[in-house]
C-alpha atoms as a PDB file:
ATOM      1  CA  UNK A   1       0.000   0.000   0.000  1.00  0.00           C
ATOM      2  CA  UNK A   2       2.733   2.489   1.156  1.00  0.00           C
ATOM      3  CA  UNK A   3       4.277   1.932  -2.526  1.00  0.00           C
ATOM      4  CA  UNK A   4       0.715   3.191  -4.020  1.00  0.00           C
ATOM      5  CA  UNK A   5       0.429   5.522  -1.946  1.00  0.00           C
ATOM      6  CA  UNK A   6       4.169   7.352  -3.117  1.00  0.00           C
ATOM      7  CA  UNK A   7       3.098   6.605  -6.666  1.00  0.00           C
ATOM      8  CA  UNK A   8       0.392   8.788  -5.950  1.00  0.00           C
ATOM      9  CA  UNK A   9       1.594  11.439  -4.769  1.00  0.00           C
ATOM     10  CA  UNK A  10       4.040  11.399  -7.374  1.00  0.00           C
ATOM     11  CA  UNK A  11       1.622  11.234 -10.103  1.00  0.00           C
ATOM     12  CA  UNK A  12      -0.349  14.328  -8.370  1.00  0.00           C
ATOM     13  CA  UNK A  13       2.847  16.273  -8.124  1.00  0.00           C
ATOM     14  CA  UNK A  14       4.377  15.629 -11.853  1.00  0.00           C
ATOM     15  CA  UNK A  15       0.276  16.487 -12.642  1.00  0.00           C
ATOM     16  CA  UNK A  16       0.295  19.668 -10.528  1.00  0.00           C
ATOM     17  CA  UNK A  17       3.941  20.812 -11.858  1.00  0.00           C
ATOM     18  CA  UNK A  18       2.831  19.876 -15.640  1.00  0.00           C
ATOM     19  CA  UNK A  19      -0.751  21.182 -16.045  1.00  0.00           C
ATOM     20  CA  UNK A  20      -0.085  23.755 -18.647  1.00  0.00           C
ATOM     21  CA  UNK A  21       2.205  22.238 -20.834  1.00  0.00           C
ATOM     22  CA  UNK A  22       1.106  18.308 -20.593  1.00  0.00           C
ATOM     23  CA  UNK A  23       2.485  16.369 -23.698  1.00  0.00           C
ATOM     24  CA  UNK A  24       0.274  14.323 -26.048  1.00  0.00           C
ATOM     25  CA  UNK A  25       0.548  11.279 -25.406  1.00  0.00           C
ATOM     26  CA  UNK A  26       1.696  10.262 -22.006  1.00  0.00           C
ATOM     27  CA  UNK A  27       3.688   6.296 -22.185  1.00  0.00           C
ATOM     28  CA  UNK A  28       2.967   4.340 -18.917  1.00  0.00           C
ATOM     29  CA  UNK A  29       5.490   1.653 -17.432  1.00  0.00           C
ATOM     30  CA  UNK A  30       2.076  -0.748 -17.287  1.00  0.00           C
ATOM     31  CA  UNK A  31      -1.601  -0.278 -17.410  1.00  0.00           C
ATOM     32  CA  UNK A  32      -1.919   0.068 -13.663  1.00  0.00           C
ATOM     33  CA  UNK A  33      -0.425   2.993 -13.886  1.00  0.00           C
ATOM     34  CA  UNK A  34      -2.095   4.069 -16.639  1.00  0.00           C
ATOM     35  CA  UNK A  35      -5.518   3.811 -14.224  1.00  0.00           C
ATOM     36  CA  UNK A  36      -4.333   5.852 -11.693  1.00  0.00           C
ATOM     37  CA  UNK A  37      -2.774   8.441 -14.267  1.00  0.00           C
ATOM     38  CA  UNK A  38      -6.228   8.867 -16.079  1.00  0.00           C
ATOM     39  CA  UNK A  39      -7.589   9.156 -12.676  1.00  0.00           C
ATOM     40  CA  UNK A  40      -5.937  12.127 -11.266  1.00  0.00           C
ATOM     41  CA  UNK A  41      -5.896  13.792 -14.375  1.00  0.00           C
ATOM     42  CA  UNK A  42      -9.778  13.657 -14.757  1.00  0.00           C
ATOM     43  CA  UNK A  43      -9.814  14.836 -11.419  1.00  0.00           C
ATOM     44  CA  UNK A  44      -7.889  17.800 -12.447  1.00  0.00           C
ATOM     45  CA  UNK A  45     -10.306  18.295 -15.127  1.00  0.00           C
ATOM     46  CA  UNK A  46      -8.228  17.018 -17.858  1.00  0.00           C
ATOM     47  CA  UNK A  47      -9.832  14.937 -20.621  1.00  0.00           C
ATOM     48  CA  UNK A  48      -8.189  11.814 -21.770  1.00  0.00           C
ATOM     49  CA  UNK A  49      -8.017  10.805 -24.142  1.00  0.00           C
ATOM     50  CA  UNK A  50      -8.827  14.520 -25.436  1.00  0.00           C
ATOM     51  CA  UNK A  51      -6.068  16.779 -23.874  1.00  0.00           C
ATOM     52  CA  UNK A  52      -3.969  13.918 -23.332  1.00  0.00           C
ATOM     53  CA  UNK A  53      -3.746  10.588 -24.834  1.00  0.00           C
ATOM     54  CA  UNK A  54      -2.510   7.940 -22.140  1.00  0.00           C
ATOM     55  CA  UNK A  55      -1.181   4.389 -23.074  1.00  0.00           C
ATOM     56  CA  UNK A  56      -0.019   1.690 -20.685  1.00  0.00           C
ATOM     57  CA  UNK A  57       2.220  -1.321 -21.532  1.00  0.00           C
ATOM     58  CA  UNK A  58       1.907  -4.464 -20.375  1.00  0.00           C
ATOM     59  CA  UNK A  59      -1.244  -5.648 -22.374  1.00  0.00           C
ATOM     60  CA  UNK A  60      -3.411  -6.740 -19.899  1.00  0.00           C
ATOM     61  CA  UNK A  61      -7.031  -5.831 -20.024  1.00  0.00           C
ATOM     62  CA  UNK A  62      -8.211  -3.153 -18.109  1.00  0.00           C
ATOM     63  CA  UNK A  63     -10.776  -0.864 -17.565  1.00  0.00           C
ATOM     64  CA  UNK A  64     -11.412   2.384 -16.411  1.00  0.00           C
ATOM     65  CA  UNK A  65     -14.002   2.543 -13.491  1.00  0.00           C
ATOM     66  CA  UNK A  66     -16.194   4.668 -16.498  1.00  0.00           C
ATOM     67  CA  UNK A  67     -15.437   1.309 -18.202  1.00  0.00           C
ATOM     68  CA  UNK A  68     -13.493   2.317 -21.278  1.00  0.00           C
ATOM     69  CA  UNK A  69     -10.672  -0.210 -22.161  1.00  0.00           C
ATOM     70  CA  UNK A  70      -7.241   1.505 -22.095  1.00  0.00           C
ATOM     71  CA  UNK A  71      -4.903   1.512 -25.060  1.00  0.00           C
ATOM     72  CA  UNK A  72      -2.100  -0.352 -24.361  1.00  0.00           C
ATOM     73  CA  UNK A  73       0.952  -1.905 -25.780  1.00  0.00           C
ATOM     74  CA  UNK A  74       1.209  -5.738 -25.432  1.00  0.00           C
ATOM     75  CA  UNK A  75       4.976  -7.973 -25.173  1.00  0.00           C
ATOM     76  CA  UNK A  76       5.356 -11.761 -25.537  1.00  0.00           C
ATOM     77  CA  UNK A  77       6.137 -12.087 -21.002  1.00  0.00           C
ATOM     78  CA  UNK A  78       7.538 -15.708 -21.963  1.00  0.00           C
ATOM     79  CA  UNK A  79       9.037 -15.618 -25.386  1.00  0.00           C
ATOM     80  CA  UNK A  80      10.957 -12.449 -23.446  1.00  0.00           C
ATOM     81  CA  UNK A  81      12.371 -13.823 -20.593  1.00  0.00           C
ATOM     82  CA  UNK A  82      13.247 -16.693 -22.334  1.00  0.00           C
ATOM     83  CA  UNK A  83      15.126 -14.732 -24.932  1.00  0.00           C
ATOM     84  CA  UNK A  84      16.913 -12.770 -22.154  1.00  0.00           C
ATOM     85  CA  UNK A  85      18.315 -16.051 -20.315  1.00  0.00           C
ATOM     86  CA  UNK A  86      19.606 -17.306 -23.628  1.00  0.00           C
ATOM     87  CA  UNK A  87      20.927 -13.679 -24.612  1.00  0.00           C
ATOM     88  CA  UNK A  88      23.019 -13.890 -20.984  1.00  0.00           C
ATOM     89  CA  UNK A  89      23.784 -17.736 -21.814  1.00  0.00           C
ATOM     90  CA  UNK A  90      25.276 -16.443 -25.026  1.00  0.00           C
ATOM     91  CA  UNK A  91      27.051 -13.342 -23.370  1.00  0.00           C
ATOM     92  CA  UNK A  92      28.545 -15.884 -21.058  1.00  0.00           C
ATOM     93  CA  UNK A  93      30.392 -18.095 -23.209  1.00  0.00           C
ATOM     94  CA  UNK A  94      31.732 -15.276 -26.092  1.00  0.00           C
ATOM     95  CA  UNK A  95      31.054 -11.861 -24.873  1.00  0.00           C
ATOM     96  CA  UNK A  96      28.829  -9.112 -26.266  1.00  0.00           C
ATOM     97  CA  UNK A  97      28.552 -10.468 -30.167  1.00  0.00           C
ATOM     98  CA  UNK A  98      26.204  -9.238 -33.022  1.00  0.00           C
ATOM     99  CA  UNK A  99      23.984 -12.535 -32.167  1.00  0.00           C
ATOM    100  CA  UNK A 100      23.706 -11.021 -28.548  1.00  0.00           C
ATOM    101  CA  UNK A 101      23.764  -7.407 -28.580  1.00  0.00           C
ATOM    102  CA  UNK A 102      20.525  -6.485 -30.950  1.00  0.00           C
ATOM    103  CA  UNK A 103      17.124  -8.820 -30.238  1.00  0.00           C
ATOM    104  CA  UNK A 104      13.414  -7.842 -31.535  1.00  0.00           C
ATOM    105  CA  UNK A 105      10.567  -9.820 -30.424  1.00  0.00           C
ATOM    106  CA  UNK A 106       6.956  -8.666 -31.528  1.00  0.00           C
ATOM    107  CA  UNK A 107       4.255  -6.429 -29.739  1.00  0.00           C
ATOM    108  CA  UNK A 108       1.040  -5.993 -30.327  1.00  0.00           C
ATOM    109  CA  UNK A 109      -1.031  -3.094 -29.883  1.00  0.00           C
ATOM    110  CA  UNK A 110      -4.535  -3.574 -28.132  1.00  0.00           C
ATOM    111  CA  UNK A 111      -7.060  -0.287 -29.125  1.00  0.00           C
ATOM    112  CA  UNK A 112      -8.498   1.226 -26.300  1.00  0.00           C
ATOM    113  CA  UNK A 113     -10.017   4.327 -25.716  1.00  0.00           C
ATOM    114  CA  UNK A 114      -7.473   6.268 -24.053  1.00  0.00           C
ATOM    115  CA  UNK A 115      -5.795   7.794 -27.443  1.00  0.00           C
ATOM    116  CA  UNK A 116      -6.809   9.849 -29.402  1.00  0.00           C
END
């Protein structure tokens, strides 16, 4: 709880310091965060996704308590860490290589209604 509560207050500060120059599209770390974002900044009176256009990325469904889904970028959770074990299993045995350096795995992106 006491980790909510700081991301909070965090998100109410950067909202607070940010309110008259708030970029177009703000990029969550997941679409928890995305939640709480579009929460405080519809309690501030901003529209999302019309002033701002919020996207979360982890793919998981979720919904607004207004129920609209929010726009989100999905990743492949297994096909990734599995990719990153072999990619240090590579490292390992010959060092930072072209094989090991560079990898690209798919995403998919799941419409919501949080952009605009």
């Amino acid at each position: 709880m006491e980790k909510e509560t700081c991301l909070l207050e965090e998100l109410r500060h950067w909202i607070d310091n940010s309110i008259d120059h708030l970029p177009d599209l703000i990029w969550c770390v997941n679409n928890q965060v995305a939640k709480r974002l579009i929460s405080e900044l519809r309690r501030k009176n901003i529209r999302v996704p019309e002033d701002v256009s919020v996207i979360g990325f982890d793919g998981s469904p979720a919904r607004l308590d207004s129920g609209e889904m929010i726009t989100s970028i999905g990743s492949p959770s297994y096909d990734l860490g599995v990719l990153a074990i072999d990619t240090v299993m590579e490292y390992a045995e010959n060092g930072i290589t072209e094989n090991n350096r560079i990898k690209r795995l798919p995403g998919s992106f799941i419409q919501g209604e949080t952009v605009r």
